[in-house]
Protein backbone atom coordinates (compact mmCIF):
# COMPACT_ATOMS: atom_id res chain seq x y z
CA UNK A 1 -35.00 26.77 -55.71
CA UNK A 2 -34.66 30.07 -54.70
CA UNK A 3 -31.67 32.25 -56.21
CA UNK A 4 -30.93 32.50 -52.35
CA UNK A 5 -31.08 28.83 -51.52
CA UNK A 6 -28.92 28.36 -55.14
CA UNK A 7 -26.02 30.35 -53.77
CA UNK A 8 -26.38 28.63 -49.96
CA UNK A 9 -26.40 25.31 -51.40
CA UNK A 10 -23.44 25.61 -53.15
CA UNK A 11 -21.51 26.96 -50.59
CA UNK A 12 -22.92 23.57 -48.86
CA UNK A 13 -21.59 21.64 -51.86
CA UNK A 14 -17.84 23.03 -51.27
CA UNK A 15 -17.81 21.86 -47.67
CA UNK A 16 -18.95 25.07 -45.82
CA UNK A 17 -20.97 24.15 -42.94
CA UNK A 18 -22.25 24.75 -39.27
CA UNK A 19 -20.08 25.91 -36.71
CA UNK A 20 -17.54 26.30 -39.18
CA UNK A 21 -14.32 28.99 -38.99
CA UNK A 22 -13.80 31.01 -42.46
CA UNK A 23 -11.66 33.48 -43.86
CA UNK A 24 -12.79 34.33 -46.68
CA UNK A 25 -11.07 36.19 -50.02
CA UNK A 26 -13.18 36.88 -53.00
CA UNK A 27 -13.91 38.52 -56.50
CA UNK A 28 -17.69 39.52 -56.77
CA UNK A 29 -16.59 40.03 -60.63
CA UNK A 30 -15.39 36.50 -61.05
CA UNK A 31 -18.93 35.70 -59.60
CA UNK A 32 -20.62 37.27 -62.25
CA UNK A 33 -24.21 37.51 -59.70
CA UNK A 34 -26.76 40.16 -59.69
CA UNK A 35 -27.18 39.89 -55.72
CA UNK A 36 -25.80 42.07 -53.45
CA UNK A 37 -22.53 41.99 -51.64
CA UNK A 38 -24.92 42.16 -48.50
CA UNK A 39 -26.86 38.87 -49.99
CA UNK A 40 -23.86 36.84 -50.44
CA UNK A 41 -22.65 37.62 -47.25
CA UNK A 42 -25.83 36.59 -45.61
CA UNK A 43 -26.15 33.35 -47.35
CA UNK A 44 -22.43 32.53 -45.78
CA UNK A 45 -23.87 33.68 -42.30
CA UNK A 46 -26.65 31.32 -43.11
CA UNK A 47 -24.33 28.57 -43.95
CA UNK A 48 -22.03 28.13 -40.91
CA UNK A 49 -24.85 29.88 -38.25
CA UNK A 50 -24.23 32.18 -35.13
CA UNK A 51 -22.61 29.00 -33.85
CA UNK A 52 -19.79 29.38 -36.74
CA UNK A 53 -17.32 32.79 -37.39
CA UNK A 54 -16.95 34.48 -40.79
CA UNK A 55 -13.89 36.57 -41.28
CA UNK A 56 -12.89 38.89 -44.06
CA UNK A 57 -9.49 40.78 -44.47
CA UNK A 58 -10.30 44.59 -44.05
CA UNK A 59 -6.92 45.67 -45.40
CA UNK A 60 -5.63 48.92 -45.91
CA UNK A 61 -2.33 48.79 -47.71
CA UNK A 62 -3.30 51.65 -49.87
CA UNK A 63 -4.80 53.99 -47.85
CA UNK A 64 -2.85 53.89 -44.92
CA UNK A 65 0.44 54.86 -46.05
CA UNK A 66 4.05 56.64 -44.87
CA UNK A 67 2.28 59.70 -46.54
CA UNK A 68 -0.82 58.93 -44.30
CA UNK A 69 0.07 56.92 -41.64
CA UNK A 70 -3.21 57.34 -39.70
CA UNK A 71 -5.69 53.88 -38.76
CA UNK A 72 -8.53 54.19 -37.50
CA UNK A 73 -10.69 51.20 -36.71
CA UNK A 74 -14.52 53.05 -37.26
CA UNK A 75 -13.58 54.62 -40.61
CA UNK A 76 -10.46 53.75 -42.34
CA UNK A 77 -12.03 51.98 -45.30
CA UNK A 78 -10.62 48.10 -46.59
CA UNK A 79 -9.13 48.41 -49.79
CA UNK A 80 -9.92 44.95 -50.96
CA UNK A 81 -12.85 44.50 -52.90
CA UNK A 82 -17.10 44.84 -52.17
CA UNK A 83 -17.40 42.07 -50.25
CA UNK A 84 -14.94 43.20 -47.55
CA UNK A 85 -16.12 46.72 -47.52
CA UNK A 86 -19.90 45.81 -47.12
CA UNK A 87 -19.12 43.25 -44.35
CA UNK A 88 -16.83 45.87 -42.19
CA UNK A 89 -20.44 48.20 -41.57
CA UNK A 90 -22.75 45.19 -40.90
CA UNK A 91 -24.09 44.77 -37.39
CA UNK A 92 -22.05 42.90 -35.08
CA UNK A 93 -19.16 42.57 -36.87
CA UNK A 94 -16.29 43.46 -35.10
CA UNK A 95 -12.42 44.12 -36.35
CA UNK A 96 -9.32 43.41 -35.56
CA UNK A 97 -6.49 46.36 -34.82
CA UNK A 98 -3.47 46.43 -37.00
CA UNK A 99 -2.83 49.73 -39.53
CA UNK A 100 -2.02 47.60 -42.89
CA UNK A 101 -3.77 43.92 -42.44
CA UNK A 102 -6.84 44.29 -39.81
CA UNK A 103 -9.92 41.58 -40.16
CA UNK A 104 -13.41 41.87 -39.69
CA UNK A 105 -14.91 38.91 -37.99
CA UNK A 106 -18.74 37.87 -36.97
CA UNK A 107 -20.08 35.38 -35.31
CA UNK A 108 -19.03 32.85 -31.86
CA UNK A 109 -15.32 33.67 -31.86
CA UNK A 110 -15.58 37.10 -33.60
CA UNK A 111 -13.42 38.61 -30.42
CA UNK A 112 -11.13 35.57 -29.70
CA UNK A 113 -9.97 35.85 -33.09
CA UNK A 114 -9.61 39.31 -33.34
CA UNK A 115 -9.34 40.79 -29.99
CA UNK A 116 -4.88 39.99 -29.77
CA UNK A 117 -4.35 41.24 -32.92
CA UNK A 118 -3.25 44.70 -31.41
CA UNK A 119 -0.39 43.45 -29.53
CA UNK A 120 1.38 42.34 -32.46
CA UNK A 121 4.21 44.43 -34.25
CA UNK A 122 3.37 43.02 -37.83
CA UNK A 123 1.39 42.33 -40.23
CA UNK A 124 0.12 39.02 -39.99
CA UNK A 125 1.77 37.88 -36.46
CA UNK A 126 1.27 35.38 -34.28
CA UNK A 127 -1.92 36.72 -32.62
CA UNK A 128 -3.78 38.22 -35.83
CA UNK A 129 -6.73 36.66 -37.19
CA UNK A 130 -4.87 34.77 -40.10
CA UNK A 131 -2.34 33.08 -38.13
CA UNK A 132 -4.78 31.99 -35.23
CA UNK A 133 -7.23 30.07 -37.90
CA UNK A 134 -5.17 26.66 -37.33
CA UNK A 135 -5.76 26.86 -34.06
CA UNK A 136 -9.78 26.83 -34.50
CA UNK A 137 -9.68 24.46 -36.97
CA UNK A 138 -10.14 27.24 -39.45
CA UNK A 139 -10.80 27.34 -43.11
CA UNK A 140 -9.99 29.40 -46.19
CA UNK A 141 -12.60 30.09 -49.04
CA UNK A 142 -11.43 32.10 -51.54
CA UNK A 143 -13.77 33.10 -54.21
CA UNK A 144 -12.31 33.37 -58.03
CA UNK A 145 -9.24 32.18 -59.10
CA UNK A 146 -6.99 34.69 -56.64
CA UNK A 147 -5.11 31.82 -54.34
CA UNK A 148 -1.99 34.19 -54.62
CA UNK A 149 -4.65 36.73 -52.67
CA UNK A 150 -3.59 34.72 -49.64
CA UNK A 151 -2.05 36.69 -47.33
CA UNK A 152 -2.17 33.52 -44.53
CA UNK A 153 1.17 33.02 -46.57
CA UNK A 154 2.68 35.95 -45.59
CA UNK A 155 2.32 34.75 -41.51
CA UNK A 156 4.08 31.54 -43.35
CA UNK A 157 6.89 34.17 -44.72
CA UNK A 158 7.38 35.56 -41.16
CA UNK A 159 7.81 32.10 -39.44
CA UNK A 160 10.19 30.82 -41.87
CA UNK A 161 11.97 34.19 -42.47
CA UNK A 162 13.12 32.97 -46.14
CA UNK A 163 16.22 34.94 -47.96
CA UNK A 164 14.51 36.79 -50.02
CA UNK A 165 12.65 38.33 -47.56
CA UNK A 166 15.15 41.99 -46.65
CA UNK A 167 15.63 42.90 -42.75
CA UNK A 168 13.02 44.54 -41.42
CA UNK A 169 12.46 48.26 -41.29
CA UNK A 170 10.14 50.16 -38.61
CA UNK A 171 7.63 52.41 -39.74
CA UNK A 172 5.54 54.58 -36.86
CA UNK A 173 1.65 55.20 -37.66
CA UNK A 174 -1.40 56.48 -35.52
CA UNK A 175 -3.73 53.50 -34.81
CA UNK A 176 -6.83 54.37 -33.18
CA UNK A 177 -5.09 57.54 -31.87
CA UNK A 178 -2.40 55.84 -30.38
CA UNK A 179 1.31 56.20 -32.28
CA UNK A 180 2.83 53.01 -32.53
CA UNK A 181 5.82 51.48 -34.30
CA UNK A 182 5.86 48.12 -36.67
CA UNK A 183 8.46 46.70 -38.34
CA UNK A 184 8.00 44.92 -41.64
CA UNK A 185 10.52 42.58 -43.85
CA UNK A 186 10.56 43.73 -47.51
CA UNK A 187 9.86 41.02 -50.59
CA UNK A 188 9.64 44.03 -53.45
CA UNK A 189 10.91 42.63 -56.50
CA UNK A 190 10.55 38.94 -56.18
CA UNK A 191 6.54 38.15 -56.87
CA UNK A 192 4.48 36.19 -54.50
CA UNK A 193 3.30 33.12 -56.50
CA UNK A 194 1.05 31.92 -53.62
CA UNK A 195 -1.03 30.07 -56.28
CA UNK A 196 1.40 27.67 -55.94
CA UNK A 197 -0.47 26.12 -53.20
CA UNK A 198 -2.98 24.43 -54.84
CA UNK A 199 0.20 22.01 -55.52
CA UNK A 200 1.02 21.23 -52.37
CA UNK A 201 -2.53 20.70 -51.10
CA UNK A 202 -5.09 17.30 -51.98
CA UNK A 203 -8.72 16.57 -51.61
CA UNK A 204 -9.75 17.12 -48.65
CA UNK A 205 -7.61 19.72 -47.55
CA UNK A 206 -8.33 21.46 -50.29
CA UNK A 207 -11.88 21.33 -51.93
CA UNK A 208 -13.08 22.94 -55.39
CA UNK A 209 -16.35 23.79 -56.69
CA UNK A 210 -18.19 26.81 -57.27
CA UNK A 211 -19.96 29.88 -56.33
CA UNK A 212 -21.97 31.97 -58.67
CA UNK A 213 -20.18 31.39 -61.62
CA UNK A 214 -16.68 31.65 -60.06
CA UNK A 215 -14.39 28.53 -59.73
CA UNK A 216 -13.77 28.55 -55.51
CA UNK A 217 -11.86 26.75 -53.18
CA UNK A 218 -12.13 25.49 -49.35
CA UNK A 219 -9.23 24.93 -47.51
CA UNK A 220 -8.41 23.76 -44.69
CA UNK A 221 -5.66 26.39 -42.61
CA UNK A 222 -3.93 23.45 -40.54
CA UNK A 223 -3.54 21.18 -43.81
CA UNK A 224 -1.55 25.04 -45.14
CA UNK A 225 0.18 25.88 -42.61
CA UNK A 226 1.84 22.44 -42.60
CA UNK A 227 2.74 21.61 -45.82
CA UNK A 228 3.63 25.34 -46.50
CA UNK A 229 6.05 25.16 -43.52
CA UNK A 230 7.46 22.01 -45.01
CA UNK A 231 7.42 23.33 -48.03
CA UNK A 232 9.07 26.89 -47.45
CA UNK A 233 11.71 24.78 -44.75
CA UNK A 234 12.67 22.43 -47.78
CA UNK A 235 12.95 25.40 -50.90
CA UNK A 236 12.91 29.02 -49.40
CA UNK A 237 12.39 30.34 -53.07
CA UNK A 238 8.65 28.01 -53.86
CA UNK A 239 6.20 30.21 -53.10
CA UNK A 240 8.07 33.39 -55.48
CA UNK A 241 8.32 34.09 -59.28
CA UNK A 242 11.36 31.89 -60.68
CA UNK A 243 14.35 32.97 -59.22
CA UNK A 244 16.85 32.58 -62.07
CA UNK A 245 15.77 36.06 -63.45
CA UNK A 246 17.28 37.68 -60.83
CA UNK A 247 20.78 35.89 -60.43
């Protein structure tokens, strides 16, 4: 077995397949491979096929800022890691419009996913690629043991618009030329503990295995946004660092 057909099988072995929808969030450090971000992203293409969509954040939290408020789509660099930043200048990959939280998407639904991101006014809206997953049947494979690296929790946060959450500010940047204002709700302070999802999740929702020599996990985005909804309905404060320091 090649080292090529290694990686693709395992992928195989977590429950990636093809046709399939996935968002992907990863560590190339907790893989601890020799291949290329370029390789690894091809053996996912090769996985889920030109029939399937991969999808990577291409956020730019720290780089577009109030002191440089400027986005633009060809050449504002993610932030997030080599996979991201590798998969944002390969051919036909396309990416979503939003200053902060764009995605990069390639494959069958590479524009329906990404295409109504622009007419949002947040981060992770209604129409950006996160938040639309569920409705594709979507997955989630994050790479290394970074679950509280998923910002799908933060649409979650604006649906349920918990306490802790402060009212939302507008802040005006350039995007693509264009100025435009977004508004944003404030958590500083608290700590995300998105981890925490692994405990609301079961086999198969959520599947575990590896790739490379990172511990990954598969999950399904309508099994999450479910039992997160519940679960963020039921206790605003689950999905943040224990409260009781701060009363």
């Amino acid at each position: 077995m090649t080292e090529s057909e290694y990686y693709r099988q395992q992928l195989a072995d977590l429950g990636l397949g093809r046709g399939d929808v996935v968002l992907v969030h990863s560590s190339m450090k907790a893989m601890q491979t020799e291949r290329t971000p370029q390789e690894i992203i091809e053996d996912m293409q090769a996985v889920i096929g030109r029939e399937g969509t991969l999808l990577m954040p291409a956020l730019t939290y720290d780089n577009v800022t109030p002191e440089n408020p400027i986005f633009d789509s060809d050449k504002t660099e993610p932030c997030v890691g080599l996979l991201p930043r590798t998969f944002w200048r390969m051919p036909e990959v396309l990416r979503s419009v939003n200053p902060t939280h764009s995605v990069c998407a390639w494959g069958k639904l590479a524009h329906t996913l990404t295409v109504g991101h622009k007419m949002d006014n947040t981060a992770v809206g209604a129409h950006s690629p996160f938040m639309l997953l569920p409705c594709y049947k979507g997955k989630m494979l994050f790479i290394g043991d970074i679950l509280n690296a998923c910002t799908f929790m933060h649409g979650i946060e604006e649906i349920v618009k918990p306490p802790y959450i402060r009212p939302a500010c507008e802040k005006t940047y350039v995007v693509n030329g264009e100025k435009r204002s977004y508004t944003a709700g404030d958590a500083f302070g608290w700590g995300a503990e998105f981890q925490r999802i692994e405990e609301i999740l079961e086999d198969p929702d959520i599947r575990r295995g590896t790739i490379g020599k990172a511990n990954a996990y598969l999950i399904d985005s309508r099994a999450l946004l479910a039992a997160a909804l519940q679960k963020m309905l039921a206790e605003p404060y689950a999905f943040i660092t224990d409260i009781s320091k701060w009363i």
